[in-house]
Protein backbone atom coordinates (compact mmCIF):
# COMPACT_ATOMS: atom_id res chain seq x y z
CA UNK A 1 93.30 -24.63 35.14
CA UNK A 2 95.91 -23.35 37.57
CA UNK A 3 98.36 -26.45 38.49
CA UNK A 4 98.01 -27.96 42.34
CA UNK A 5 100.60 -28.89 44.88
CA UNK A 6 102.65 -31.46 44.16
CA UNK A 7 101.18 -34.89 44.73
CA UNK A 8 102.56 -36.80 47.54
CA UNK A 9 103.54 -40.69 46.69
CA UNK A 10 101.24 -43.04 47.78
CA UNK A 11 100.59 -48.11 45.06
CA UNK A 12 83.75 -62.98 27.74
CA UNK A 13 87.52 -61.90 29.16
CA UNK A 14 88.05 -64.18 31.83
CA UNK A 15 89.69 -66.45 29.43
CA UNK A 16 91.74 -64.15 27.41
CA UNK A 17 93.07 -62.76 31.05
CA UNK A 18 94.12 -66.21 31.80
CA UNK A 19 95.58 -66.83 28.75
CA UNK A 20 97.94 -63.39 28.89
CA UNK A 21 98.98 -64.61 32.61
CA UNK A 22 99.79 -67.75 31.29
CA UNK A 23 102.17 -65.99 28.50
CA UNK A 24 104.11 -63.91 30.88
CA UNK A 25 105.55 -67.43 32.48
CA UNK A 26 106.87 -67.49 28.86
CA UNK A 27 110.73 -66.10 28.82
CA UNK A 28 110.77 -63.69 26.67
CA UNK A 29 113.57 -60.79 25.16
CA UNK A 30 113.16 -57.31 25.72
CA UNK A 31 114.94 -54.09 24.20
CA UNK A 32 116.35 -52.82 27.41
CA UNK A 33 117.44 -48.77 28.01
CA UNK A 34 116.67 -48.64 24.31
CA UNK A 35 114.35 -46.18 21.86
CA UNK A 36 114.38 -47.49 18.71
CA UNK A 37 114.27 -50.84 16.63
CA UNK A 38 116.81 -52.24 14.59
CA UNK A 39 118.73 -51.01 11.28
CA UNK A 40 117.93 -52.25 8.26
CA UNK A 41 118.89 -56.18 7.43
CA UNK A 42 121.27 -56.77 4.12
CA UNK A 43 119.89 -58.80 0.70
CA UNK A 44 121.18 -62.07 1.83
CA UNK A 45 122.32 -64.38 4.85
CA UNK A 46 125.59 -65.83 5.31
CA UNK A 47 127.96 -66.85 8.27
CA UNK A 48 126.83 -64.16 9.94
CA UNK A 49 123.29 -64.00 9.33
CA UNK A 50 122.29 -64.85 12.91
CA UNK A 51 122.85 -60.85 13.66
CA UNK A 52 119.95 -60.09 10.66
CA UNK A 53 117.81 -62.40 12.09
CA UNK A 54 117.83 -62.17 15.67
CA UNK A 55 116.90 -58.74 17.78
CA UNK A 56 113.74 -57.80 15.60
CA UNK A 57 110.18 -57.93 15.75
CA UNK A 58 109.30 -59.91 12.47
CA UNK A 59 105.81 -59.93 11.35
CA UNK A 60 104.04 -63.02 9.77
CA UNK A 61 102.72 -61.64 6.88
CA UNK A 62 101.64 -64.90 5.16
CA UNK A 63 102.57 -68.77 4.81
CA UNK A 64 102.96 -70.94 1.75
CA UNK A 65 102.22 -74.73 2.91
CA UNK A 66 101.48 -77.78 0.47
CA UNK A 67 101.25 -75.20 -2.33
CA UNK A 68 98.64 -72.61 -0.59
CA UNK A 69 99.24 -69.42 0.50
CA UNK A 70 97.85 -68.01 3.68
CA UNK A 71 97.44 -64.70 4.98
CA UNK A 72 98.75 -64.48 8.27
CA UNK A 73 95.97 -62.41 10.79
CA UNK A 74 96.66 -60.19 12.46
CA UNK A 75 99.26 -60.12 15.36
CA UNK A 76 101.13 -63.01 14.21
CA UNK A 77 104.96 -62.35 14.73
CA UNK A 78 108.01 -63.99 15.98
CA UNK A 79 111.09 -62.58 17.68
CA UNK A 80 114.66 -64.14 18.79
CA UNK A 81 116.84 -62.76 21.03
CA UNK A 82 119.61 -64.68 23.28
CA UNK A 83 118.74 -68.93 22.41
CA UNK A 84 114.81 -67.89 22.88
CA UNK A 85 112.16 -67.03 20.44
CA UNK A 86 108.81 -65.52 21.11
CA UNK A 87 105.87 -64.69 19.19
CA UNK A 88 101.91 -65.23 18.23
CA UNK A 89 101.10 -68.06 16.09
CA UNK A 90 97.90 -66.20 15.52
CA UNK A 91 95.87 -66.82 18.38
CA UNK A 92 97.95 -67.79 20.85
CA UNK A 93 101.27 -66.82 21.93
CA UNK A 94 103.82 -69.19 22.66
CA UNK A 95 108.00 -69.05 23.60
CA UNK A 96 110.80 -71.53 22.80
CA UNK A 97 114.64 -72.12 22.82
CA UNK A 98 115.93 -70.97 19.88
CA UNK A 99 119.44 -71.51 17.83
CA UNK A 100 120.76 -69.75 15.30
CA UNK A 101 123.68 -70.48 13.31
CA UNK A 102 124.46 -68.27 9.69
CA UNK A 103 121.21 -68.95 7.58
CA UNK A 104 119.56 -72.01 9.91
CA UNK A 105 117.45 -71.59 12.76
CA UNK A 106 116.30 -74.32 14.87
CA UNK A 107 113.28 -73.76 17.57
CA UNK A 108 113.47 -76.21 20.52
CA UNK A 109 109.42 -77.64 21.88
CA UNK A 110 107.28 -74.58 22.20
CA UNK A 111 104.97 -73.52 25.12
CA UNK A 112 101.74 -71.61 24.41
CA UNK A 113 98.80 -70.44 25.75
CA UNK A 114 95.52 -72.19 24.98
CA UNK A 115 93.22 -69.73 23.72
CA UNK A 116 90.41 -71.00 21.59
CA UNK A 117 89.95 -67.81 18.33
CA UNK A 118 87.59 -67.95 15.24
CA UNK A 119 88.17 -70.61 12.70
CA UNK A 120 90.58 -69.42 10.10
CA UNK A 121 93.27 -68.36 12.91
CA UNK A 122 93.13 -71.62 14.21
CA UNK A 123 93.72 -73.15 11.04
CA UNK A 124 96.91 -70.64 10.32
CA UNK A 125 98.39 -71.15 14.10
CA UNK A 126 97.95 -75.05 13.64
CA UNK A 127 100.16 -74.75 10.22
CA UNK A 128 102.21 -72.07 11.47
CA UNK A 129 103.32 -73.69 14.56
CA UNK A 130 103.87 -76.75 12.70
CA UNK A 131 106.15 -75.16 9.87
CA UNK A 132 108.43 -73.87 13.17
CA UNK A 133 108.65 -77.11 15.00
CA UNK A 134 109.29 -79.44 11.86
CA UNK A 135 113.10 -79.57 11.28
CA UNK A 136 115.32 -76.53 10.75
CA UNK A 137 114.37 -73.36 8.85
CA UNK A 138 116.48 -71.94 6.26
CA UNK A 139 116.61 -67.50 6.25
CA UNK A 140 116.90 -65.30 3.83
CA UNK A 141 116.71 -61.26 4.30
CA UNK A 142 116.32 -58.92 1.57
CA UNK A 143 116.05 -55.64 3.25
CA UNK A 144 113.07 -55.39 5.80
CA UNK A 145 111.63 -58.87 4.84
CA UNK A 146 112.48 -62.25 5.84
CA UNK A 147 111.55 -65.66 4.52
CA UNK A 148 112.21 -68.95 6.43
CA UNK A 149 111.81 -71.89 4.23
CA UNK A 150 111.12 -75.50 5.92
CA UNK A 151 112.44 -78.85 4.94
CA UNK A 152 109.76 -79.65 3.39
CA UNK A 153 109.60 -76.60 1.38
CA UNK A 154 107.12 -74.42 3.33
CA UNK A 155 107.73 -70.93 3.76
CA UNK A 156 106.96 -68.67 6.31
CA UNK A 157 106.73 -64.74 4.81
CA UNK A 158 107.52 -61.80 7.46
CA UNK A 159 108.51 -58.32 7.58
CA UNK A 160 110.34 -56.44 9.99
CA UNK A 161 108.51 -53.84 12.59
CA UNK A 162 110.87 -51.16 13.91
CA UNK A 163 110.35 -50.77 17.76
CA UNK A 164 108.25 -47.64 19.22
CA UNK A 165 110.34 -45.02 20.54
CA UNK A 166 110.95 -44.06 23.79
CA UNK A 167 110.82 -40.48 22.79
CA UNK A 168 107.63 -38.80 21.76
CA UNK A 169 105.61 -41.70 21.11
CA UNK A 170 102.02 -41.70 23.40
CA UNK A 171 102.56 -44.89 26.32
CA UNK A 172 98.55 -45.89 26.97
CA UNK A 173 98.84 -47.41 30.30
CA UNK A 174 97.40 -51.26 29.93
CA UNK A 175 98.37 -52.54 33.24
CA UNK A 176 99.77 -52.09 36.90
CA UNK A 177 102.87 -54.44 37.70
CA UNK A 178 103.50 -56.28 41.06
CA UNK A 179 106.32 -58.28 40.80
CA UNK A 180 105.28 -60.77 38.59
CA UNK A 181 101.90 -59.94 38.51
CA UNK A 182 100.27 -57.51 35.90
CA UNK A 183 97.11 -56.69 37.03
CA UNK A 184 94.39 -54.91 34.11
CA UNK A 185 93.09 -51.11 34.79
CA UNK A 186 89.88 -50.47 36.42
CA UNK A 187 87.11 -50.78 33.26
CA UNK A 188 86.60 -46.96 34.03
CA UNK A 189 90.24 -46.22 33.40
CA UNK A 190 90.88 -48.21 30.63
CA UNK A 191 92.57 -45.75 27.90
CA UNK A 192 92.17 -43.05 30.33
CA UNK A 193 96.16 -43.36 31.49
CA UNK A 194 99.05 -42.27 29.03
CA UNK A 195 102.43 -40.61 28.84
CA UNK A 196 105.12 -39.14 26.12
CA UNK A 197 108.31 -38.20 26.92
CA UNK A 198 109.86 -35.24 25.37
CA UNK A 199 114.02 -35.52 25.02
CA UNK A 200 114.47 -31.39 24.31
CA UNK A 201 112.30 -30.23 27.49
CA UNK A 202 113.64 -33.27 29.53
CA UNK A 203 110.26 -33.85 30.87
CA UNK A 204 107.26 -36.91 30.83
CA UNK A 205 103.35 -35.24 30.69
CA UNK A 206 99.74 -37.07 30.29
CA UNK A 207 97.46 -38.05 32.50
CA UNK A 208 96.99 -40.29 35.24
CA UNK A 209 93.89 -41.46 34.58
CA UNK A 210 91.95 -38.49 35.87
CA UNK A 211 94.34 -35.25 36.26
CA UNK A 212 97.08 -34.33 33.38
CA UNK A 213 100.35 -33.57 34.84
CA UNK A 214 103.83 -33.06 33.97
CA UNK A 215 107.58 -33.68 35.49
CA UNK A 216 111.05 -33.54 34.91
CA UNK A 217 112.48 -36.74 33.41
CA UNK A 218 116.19 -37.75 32.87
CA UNK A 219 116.92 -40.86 31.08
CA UNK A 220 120.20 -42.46 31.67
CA UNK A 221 121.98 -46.01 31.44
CA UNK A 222 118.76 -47.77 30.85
CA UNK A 223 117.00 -46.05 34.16
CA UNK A 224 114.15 -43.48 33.90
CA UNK A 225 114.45 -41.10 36.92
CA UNK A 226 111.15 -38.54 37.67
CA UNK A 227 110.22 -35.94 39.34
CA UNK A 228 107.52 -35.40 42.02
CA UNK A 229 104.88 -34.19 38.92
CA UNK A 230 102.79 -31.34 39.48
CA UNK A 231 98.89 -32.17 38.31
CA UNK A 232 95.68 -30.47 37.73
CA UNK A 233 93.01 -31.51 40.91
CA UNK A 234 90.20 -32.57 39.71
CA UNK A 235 88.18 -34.98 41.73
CA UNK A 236 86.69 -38.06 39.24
CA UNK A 237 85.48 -41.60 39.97
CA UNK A 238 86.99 -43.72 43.06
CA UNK A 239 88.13 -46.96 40.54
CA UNK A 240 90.44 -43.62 38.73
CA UNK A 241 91.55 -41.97 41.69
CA UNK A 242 92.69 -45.03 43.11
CA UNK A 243 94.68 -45.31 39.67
CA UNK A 244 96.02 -42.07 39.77
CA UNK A 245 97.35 -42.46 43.40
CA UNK A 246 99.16 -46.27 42.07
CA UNK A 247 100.78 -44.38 39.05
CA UNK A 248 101.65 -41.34 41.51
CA UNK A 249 103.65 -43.76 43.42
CA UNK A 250 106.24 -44.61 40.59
CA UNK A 251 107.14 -40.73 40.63
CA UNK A 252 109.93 -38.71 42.51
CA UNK A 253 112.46 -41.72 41.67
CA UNK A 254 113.99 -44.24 39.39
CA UNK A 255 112.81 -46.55 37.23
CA UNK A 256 113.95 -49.40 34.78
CA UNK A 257 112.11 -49.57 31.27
CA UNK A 258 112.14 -52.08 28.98
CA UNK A 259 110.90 -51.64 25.33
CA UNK A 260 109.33 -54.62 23.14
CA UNK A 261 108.21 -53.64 19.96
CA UNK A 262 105.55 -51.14 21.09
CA UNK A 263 104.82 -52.27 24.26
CA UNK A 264 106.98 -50.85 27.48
CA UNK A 265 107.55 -52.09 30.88
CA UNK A 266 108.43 -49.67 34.02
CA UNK A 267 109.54 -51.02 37.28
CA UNK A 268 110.73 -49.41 40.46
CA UNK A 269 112.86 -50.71 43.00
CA UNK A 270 110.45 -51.99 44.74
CA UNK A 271 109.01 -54.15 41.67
CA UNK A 272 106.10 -52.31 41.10
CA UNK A 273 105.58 -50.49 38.12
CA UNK A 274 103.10 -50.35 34.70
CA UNK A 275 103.16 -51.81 31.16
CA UNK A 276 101.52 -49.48 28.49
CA UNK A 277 101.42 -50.08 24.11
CA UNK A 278 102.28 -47.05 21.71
CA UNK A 279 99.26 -45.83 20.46
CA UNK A 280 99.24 -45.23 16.30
C-alpha cells in the first residue's frame, strides 16, 4: 500500500479500574532516559549493599512463614528507589517509605489499593505484607536473587527482572495520559496500538491503532524527539480513528519517557502522552 501524506497533529472492570487509579496516587520510581535494567548484584551484602538492593525490579518468587513455604502468584514484586518502595503484594499494589542502610531495610506504613482477588492471593498478600511491615529485614544477594529475612525468621524469596529495552522491544499502547489521568483504550483498540524503536535506522514504526506508520526518532538526554510519521490511510472504526488522531498528536516533537520494568511512560510538553507494556 503506497504511504499517504503526512498526518497533521490533532489529542467486572469497574473495580480493577478504580483500583489502578488509586495506585498511581502511589509515589513511585521510574528508570528515567534509560534502556536497560540493572547489572548483575554480587554474592553477598555489606556496607554498601543498599546499591544491590535498591534500583531493581525484584520478583517475589515465594515466602517461607512459620515454617511453610509459599509460592508467590504471579505479579508479586517489590522495587526501591530514592527512600520509597513499590510493588504488588499479590493482589494489590501498594507504595511506602523505604530505608536502606548496608544489609537492613526498613519499610515505613504502606498504602495499597483494595482489590478483593481469589483466595490463595489473598492469603499470600496478607503474609506478605505482614513479613514487610514487621520490624527490619535483613538482605542477602547472591547474583540475580535476593532473600530478605524478618525478625522473626521469615523470608521473603525474589529474583531480579532486568528492565525492557527501549530499543527494539514491541511498546503495546495500554493507555492515553492527561496529566495525571491515564485513561484505558477504546475496547476496539485494545492491543491494536504498538511501537519499536530501531537505534541503527534512527526511526519508531507500528501502528496507531488502525494505520502502520513510521518516523524518524532521535533519542537524547532522556527526551524522545519524532517526526511528523508518514502512515498508510485506511479508514477503520470511529472509537480507532479517534485513537489514531490522540497518538498522532504526540508526533512532530519531543517527548520525555520513563521506563519501569516493562512498562513505559511518554509525555509531551503539554502533559499528555501514553503508557504501553513490552510485549514477550
Amino acid at each position: 500500500m503506497e504511504p499517504a501524506p503526512r498526518l497533521t497533529r490533532p489529542t467486572a472492570m469497574d473495580k480493577h479500574r478504580l483500583a489502578l487509579t488509586v495506585l498511581t496516587l502511589l509515589p513511585f520510581a521510574v528508570a528515567c532516559g534509560t534502556d536497560t535494567g540493572s547489572g548483575s548484584g554480587s554474592s553477598s551484602v555489606g556496607s554498601d549493599g543498599g546499591s544491590q538492593v535498591t534500583g531493581v525490579h525484584w520478583r517475589v518468587d515465594s515466602l517461607t512463614a512459620n515454617g511453610t513455604t509459599r509460592s508467590a502468584p504471579a505479579g508479586a514484586y517489590l522495587r526501591i528507589d530514592d527512600g520509597r518502595a513499590q510493588g504488588n503484594y499479590g493482589c494489590n499494589g501498594f507504595g511506602a517509605s523505604a530505608t536502606v542502610r548496608g544489609d537492613r531495610v526498613d519499610l515505613g506504613p504502606a498504602r495499597s489499593t483494595d482489590m478483593a482477588c481469589e483466595k490463595d492471593p489473598m492469603e499470600f498478600e496478607a503474609s506478605f505484607s505482614r513479613t514487610l511491615a514487621h520490624g527490619s529485614l535483613t538482605a542477602a544477594v547472591d547474583r540475580n536473587r535476593l532473600t530478605l529475612t524478618g525478625e522473626d525468621g521469615d523470608r521473603i524469596h525474589l529474583t531480579k527482572e532486568d528492565d525492557a529495552s527501549l530499543y527494539g522491544t514491541t511498546w503495546q499502547v495500554t493507555s492515553m495520559v492527561n496529566g495525571d489521568t491515564a485513561s484505558s483504550l477504546p475496547e476496539a483498540a485494545t492491543g491494536k496500538a504498538w511501537f519499536t524503536l530501531d537505534r541503527t535506522a534512527g526511526t519508531v514504526s507500528g501502528s496507531l491503532g488502525c494505520n502502520r506508520f513510521t518516523a524518524e526518532a532521535t533519542v537524547r538526554d532522556g527526551r524522545l524527539t519524532l517526526s511528523i510519521p508518514r502512515a498508510t490511510r485506511m479508514m477503520c472504526d470511529g472509537s480507532l480513528m479517534t485513537t489514531e488522531r490522540t497518538l498522532s498528536a504526540l508526533f512532530d516533537g519531543t517527548l520525555g519517557y520513563r521506563i519501569d520494568h516493562r512498562n513505559i511512560t511518554l509525555t509531551s510538553e503539554n502533559d499528555m502522552g501514553l503508557t504501553a507494556t513490552a510485549k514477550p
